[in-house]
C-alpha atoms as a PDB file:
ATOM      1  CA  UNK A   1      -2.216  -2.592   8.047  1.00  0.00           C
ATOM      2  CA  UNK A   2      -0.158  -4.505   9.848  1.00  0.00           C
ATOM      3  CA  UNK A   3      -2.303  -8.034   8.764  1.00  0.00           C
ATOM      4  CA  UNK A   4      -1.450  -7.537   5.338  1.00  0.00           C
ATOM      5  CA  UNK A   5       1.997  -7.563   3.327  1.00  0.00           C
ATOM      6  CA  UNK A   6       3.202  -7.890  -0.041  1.00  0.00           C
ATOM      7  CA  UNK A   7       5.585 -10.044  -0.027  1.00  0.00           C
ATOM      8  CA  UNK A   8       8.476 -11.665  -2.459  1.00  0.00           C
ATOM      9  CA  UNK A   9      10.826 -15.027  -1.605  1.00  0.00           C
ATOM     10  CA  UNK A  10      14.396 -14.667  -3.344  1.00  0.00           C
ATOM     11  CA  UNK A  11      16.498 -17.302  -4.316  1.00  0.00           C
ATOM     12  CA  UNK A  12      14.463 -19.769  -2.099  1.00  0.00           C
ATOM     13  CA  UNK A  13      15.215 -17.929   1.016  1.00  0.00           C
ATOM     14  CA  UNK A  14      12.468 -16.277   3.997  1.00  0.00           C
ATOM     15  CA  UNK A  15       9.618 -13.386   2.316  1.00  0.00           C
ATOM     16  CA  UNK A  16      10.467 -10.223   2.036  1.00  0.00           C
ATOM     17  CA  UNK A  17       7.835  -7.490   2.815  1.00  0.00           C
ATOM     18  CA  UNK A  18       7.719  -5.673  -0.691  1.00  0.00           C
ATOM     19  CA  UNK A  19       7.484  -2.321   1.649  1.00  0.00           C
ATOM     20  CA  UNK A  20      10.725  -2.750   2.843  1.00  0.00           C
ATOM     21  CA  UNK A  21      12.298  -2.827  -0.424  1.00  0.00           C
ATOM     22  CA  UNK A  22      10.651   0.436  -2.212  1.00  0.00           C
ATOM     23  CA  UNK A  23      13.075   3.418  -2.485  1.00  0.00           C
ATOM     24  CA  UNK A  24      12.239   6.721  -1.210  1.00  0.00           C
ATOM     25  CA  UNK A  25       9.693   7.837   0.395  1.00  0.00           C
ATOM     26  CA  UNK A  26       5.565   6.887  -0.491  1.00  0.00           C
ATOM     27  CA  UNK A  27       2.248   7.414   1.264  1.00  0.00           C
ATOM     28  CA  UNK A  28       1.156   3.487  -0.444  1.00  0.00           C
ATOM     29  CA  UNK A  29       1.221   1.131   1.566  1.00  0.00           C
ATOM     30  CA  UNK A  30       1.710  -2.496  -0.478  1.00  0.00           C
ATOM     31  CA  UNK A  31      -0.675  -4.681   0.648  1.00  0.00           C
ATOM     32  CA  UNK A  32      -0.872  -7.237  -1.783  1.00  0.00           C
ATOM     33  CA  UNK A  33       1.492  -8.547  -5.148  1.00  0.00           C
ATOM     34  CA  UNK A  34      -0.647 -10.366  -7.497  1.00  0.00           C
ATOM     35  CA  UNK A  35       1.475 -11.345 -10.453  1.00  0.00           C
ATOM     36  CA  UNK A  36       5.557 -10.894 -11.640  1.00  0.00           C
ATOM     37  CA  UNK A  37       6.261 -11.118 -15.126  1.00  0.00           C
ATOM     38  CA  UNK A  38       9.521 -11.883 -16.597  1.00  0.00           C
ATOM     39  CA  UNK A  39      10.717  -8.373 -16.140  1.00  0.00           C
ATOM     40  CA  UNK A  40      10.207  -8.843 -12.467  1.00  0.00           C
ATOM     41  CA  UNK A  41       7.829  -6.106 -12.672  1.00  0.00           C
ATOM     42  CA  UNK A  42       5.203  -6.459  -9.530  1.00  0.00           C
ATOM     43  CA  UNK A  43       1.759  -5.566  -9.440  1.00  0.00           C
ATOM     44  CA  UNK A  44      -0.910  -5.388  -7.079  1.00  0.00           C
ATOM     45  CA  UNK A  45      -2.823  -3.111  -4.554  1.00  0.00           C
ATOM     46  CA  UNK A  46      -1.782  -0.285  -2.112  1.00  0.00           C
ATOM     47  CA  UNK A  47      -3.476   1.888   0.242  1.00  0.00           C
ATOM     48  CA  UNK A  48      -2.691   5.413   0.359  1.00  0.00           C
ATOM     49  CA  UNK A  49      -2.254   5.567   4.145  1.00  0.00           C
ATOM     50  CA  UNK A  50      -3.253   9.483   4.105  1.00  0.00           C
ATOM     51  CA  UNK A  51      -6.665   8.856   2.308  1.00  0.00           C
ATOM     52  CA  UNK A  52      -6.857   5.243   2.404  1.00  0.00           C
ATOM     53  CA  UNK A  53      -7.525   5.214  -0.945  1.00  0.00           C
ATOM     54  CA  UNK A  54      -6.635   1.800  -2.323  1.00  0.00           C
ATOM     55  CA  UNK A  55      -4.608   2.144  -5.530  1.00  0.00           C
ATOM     56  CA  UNK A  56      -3.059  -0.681  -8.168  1.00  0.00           C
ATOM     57  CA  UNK A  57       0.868  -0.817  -8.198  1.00  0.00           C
ATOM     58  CA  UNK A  58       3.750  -1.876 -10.375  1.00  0.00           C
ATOM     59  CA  UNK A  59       6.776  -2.002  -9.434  1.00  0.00           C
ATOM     60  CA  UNK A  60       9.898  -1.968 -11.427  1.00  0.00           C
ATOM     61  CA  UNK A  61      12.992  -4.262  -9.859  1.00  0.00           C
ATOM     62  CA  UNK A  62      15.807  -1.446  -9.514  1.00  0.00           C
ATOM     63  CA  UNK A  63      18.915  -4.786  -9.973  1.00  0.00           C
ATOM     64  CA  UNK A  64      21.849  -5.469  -6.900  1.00  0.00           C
ATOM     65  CA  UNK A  65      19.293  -4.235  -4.356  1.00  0.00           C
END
């Protein structure tokens, strides 16, 4: 997976790889963010890197991370 990442820019800065940001642990591997509402809710696809299974996400902004 390592050709794909889901990425986010903040505040104008570099991308961040969406993976690095999720808390805990998770089997999905983000590979792509389609679409962030005003929420700054995320969604887009994953692979499940036990099955590889590809899966839709959304992911909830957890603020002062």
């Amino acid at each position: 997976f390592d050709d794909a990442h889901a990425a986010i820019w903040r505040g104008g800065g570099a991308a961040a790889d969406l993976n690095d940001l999720v808390a805990g642990t998770t089997p999905l591997y983000l590979l792509t963010a389609m679409n962030i509402d005003d929420a700054g809710e995320i969604v887009g696809f994953a692979v499940d890197t036990r099955s590889g299974e590809v899966h839709a996400f959304r992911a909830t902004p957890v603020h002062g991370r």
